[in-house]
PDB file of N, CA and C in Angstrom:
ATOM      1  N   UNK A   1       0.833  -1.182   0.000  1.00  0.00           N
ATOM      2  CA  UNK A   1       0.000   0.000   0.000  1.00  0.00           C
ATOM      3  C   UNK A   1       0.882   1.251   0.000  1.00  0.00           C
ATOM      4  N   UNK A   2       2.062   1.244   1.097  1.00  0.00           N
ATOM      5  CA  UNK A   2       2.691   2.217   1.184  1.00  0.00           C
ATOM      6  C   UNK A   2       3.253   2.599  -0.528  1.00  0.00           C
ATOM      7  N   UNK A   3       4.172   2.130  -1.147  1.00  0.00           N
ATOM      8  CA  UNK A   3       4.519   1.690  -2.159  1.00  0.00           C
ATOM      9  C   UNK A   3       3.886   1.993  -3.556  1.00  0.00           C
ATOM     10  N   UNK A   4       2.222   1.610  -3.389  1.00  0.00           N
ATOM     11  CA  UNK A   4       1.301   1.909  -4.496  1.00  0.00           C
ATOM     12  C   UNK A   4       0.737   3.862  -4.568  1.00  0.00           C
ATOM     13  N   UNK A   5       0.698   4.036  -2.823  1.00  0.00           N
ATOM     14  CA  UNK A   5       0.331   5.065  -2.993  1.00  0.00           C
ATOM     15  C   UNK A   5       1.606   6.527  -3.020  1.00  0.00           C
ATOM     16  N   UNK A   6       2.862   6.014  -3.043  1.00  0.00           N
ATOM     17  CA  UNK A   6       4.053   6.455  -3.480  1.00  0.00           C
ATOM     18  C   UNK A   6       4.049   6.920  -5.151  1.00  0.00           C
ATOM     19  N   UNK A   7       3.616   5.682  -5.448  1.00  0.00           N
ATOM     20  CA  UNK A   7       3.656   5.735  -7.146  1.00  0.00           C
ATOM     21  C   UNK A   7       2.057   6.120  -7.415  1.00  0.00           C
ATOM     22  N   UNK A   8       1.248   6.992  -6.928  1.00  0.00           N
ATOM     23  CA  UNK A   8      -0.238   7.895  -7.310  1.00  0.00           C
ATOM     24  C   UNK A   8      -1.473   6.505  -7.469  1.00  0.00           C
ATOM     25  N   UNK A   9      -1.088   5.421  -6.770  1.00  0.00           N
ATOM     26  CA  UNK A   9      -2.307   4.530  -6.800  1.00  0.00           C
ATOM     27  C   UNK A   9      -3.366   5.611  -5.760  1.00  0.00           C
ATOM     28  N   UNK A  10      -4.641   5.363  -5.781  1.00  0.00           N
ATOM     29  CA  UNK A  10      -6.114   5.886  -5.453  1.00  0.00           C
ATOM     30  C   UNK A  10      -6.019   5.063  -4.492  1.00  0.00           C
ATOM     31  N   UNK A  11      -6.823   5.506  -3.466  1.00  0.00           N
ATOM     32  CA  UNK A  11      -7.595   4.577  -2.286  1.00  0.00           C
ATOM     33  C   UNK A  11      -8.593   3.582  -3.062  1.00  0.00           C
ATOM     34  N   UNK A  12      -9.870   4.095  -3.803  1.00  0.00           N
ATOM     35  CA  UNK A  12     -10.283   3.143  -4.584  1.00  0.00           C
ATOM     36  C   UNK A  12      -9.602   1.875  -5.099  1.00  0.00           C
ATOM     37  N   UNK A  13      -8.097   2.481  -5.854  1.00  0.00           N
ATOM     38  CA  UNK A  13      -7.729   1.479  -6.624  1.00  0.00           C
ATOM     39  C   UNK A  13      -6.914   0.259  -5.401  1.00  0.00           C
ATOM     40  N   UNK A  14      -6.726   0.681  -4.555  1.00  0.00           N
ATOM     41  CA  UNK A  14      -6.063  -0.092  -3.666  1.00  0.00           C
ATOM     42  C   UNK A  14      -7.757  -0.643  -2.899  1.00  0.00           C
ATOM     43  N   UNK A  15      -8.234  -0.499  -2.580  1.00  0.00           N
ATOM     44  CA  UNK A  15      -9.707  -1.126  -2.220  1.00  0.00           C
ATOM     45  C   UNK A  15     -10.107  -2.192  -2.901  1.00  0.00           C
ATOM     46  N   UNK A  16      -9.837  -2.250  -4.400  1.00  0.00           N
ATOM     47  CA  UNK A  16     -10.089  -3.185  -5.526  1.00  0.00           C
ATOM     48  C   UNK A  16      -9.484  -4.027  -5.480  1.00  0.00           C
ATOM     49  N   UNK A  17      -8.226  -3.443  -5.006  1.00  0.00           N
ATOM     50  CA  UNK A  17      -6.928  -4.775  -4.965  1.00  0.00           C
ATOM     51  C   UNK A  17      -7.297  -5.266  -3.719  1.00  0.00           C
ATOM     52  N   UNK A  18      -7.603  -5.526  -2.809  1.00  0.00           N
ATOM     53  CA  UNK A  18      -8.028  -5.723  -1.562  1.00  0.00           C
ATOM     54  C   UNK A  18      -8.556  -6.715  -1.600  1.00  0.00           C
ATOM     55  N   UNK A  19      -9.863  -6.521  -2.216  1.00  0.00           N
ATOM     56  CA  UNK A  19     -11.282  -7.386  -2.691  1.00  0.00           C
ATOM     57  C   UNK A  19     -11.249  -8.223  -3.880  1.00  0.00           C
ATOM     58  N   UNK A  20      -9.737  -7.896  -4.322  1.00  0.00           N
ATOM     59  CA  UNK A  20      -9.724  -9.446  -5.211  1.00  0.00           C
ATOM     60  C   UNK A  20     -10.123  -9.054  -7.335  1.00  0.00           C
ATOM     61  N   UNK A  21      -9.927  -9.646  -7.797  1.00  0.00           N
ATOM     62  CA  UNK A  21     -10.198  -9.285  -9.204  1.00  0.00           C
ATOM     63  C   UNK A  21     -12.053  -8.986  -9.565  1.00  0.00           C
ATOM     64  N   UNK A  22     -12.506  -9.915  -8.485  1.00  0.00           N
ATOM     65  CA  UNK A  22     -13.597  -9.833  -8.633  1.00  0.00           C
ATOM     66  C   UNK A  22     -15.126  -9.133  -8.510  1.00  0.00           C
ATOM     67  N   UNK A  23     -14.111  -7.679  -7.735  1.00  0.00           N
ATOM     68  CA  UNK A  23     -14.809  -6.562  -6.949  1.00  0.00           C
ATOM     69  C   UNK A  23     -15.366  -5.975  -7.902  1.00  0.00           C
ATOM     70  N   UNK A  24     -17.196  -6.010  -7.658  1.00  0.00           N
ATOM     71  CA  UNK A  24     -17.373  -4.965  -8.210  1.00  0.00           C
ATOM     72  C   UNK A  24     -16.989  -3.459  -9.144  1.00  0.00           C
ATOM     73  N   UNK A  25     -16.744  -2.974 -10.263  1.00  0.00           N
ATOM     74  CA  UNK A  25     -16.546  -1.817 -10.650  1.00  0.00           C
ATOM     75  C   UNK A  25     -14.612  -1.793 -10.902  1.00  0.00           C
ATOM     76  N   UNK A  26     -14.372  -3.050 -10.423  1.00  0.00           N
ATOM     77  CA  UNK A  26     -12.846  -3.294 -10.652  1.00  0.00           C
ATOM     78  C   UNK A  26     -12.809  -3.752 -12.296  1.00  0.00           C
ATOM     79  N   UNK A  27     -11.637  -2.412 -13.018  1.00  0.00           N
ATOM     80  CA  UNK A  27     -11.403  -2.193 -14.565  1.00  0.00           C
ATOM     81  C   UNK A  27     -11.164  -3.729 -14.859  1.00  0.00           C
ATOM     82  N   UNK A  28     -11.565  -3.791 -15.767  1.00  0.00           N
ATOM     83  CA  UNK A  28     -11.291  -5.190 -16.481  1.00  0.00           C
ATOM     84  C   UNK A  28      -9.773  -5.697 -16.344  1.00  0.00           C
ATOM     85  N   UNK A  29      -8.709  -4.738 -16.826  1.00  0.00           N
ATOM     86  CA  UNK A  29      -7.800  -5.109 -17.270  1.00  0.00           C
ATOM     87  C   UNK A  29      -6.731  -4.982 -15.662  1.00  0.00           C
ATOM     88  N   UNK A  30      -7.287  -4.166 -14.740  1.00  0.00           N
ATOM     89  CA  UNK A  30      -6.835  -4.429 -13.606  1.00  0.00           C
ATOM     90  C   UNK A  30      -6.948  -5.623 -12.798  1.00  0.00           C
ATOM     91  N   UNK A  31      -8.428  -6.424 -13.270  1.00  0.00           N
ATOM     92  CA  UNK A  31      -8.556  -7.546 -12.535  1.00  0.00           C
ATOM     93  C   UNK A  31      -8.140  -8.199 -13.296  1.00  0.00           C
ATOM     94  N   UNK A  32      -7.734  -8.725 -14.476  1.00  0.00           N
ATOM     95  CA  UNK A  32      -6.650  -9.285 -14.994  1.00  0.00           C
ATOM     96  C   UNK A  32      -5.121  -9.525 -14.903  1.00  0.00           C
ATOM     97  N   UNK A  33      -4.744  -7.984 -14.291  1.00  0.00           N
ATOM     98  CA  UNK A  33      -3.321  -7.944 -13.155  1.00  0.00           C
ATOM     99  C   UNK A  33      -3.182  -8.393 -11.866  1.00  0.00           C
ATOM    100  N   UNK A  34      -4.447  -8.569 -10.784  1.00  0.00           N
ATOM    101  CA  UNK A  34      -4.570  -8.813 -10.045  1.00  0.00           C
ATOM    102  C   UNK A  34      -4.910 -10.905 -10.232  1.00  0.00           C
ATOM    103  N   UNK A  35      -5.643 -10.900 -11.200  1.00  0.00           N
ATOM    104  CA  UNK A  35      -6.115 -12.436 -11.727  1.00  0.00           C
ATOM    105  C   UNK A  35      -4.383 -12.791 -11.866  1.00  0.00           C
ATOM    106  N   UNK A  36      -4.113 -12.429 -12.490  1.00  0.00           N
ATOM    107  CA  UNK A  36      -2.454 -12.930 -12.894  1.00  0.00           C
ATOM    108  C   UNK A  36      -1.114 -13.188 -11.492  1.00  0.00           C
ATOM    109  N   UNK A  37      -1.450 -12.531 -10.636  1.00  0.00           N
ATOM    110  CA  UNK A  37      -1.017 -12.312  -9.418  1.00  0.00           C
ATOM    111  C   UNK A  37      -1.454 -13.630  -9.010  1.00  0.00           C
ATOM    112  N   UNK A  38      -2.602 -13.897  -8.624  1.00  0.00           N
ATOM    113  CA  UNK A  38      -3.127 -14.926  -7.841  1.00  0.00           C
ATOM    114  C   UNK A  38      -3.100 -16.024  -8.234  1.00  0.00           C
ATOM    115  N   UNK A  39      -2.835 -16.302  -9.933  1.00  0.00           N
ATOM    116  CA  UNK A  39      -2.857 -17.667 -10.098  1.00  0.00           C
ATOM    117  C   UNK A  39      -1.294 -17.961 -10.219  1.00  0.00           C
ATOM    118  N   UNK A  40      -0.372 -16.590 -10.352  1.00  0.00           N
ATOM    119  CA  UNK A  40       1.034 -17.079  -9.991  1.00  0.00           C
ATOM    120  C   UNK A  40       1.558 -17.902  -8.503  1.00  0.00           C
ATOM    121  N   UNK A  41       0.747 -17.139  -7.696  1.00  0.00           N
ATOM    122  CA  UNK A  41       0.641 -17.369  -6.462  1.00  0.00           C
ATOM    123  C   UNK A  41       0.276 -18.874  -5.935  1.00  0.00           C
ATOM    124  N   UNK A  42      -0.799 -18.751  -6.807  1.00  0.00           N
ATOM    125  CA  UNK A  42      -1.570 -20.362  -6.467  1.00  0.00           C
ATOM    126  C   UNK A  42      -0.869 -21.706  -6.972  1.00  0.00           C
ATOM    127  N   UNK A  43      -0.207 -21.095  -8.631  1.00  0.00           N
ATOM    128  CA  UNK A  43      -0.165 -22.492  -9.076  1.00  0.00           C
ATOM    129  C   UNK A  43       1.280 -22.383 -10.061  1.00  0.00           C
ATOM    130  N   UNK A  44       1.874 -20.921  -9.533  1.00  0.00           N
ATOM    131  CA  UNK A  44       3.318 -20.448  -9.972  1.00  0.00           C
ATOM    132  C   UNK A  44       3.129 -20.649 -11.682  1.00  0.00           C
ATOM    133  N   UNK A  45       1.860 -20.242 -12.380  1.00  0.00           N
ATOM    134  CA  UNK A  45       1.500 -19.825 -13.773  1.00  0.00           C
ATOM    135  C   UNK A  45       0.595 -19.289 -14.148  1.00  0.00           C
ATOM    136  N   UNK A  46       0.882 -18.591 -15.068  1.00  0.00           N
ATOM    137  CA  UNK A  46      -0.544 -17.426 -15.752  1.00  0.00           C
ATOM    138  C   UNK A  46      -1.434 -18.665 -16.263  1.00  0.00           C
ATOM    139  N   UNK A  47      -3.182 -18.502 -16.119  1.00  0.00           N
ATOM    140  CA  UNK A  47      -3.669 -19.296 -17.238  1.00  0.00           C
ATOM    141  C   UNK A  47      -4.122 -18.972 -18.495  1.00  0.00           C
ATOM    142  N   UNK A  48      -3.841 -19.699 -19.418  1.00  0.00           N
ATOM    143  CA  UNK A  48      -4.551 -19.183 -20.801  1.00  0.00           C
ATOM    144  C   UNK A  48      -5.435 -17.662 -21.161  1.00  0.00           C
ATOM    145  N   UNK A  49      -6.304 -17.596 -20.417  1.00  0.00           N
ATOM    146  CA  UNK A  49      -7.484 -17.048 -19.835  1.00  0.00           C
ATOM    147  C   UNK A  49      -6.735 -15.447 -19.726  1.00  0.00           C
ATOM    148  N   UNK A  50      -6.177 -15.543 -18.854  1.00  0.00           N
ATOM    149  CA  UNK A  50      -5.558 -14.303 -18.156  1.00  0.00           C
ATOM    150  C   UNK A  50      -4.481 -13.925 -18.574  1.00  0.00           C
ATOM    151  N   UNK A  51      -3.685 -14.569 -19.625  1.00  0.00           N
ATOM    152  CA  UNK A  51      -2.564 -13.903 -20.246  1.00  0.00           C
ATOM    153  C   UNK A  51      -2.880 -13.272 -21.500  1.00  0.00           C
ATOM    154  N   UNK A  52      -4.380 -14.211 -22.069  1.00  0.00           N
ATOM    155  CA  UNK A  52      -4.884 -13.740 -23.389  1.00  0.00           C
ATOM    156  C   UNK A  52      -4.782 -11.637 -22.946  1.00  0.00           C
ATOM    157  N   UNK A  53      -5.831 -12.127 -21.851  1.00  0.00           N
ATOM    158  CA  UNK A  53      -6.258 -10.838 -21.404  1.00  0.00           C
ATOM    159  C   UNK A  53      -5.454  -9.868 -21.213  1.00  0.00           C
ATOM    160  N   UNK A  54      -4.135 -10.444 -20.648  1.00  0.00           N
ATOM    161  CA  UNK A  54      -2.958  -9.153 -20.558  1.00  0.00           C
ATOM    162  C   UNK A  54      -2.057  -8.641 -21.736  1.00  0.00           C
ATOM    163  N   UNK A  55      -2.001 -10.086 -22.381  1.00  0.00           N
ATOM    164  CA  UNK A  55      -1.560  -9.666 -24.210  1.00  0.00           C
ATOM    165  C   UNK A  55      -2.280  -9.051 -24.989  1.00  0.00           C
ATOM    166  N   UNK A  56      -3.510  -8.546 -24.704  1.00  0.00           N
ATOM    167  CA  UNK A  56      -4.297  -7.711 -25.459  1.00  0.00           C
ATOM    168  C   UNK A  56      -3.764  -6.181 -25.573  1.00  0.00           C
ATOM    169  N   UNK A  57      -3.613  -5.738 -24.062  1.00  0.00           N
ATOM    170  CA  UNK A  57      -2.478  -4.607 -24.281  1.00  0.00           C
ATOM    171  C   UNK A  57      -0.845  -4.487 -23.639  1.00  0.00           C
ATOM    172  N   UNK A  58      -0.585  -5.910 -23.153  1.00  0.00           N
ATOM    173  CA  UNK A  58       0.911  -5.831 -23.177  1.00  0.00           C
ATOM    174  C   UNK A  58       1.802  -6.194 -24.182  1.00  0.00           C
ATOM    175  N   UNK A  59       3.271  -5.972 -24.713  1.00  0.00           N
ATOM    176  CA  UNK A  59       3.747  -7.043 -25.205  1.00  0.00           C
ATOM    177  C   UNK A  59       4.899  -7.861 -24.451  1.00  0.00           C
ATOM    178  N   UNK A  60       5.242  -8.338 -25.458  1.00  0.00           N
ATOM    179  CA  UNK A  60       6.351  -9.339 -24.053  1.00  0.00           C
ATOM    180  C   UNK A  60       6.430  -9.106 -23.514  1.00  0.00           C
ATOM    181  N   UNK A  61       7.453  -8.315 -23.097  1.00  0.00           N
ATOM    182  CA  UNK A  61       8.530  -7.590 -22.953  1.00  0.00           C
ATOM    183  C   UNK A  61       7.869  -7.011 -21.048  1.00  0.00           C
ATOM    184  N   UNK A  62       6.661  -6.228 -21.628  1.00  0.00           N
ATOM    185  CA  UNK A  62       5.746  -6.426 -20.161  1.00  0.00           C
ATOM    186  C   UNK A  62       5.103  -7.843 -19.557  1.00  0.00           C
ATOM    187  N   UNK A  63       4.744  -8.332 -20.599  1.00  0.00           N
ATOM    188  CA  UNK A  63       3.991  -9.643 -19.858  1.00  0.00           C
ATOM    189  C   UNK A  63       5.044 -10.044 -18.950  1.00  0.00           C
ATOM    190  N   UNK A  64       6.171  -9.933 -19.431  1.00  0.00           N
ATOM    191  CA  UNK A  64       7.493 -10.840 -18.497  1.00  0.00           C
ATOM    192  C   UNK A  64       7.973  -9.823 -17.185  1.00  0.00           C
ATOM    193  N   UNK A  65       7.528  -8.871 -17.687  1.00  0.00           N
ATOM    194  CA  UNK A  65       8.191  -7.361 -16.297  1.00  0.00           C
ATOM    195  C   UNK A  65       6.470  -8.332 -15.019  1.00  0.00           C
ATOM    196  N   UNK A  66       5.710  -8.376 -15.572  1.00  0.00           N
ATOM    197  CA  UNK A  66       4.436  -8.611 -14.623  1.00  0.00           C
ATOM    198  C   UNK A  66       4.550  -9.888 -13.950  1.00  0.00           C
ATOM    199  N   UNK A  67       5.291 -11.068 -14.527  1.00  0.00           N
ATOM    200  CA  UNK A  67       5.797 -12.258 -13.689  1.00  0.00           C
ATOM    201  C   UNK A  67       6.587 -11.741 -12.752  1.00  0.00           C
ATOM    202  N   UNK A  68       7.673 -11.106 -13.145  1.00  0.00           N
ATOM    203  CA  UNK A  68       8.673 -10.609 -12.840  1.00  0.00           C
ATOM    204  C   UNK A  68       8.743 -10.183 -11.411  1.00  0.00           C
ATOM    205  N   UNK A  69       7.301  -8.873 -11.988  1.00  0.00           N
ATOM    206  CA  UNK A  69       6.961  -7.923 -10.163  1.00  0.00           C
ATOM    207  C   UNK A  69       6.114  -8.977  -9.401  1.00  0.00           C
ATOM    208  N   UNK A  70       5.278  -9.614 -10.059  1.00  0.00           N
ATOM    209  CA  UNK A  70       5.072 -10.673  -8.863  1.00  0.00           C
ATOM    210  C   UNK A  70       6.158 -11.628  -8.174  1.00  0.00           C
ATOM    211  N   UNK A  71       6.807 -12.076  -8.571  1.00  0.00           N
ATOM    212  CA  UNK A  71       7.605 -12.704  -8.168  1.00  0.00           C
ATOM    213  C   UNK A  71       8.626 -12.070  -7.158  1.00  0.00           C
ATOM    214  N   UNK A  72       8.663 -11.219  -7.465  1.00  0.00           N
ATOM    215  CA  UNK A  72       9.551 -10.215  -6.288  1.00  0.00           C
ATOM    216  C   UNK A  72       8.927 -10.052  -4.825  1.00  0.00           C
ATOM    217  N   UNK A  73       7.700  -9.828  -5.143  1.00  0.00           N
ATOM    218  CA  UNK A  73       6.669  -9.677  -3.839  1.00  0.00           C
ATOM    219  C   UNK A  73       6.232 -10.822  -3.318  1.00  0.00           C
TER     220      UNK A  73
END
């Protein structure tokens, strides 16, 4: 939190992250960052599903920075 709201994250947007990908009014493509988080977490891989979703507007180059920052944390 400290960290997010360093770098101009919202109380909202940290509320969303809180409550999971599945919160209400949470941006699509945020609960897709957050979806990606959790199934690294769970099962140490993106699924199909959720990488489609992040390759829509990442390219590599990020998809791999987003393993990356999860993995750090």
């Amino acid at each position: 939190v400290q960290i997010g709201r360093k770098a101009g994250v919202t109380d909202a947007e940290i509320a969303h992250c809180r409550m999971g990908p599945d919160s209400p009014g949470c941006p699509a493509f945020d609960a897709a960052l957050l979806r990606a988080a959790d199934e690294l977490h769970a099962r140490q891989c993106i699924g199909d599903a959720t990488w489609a979703a992040l390759a829509a507007r990442y390219d590599t180059l990020q998809l791999m920075d987003v393993v990356f920052a999860v993995g750090q944390y």
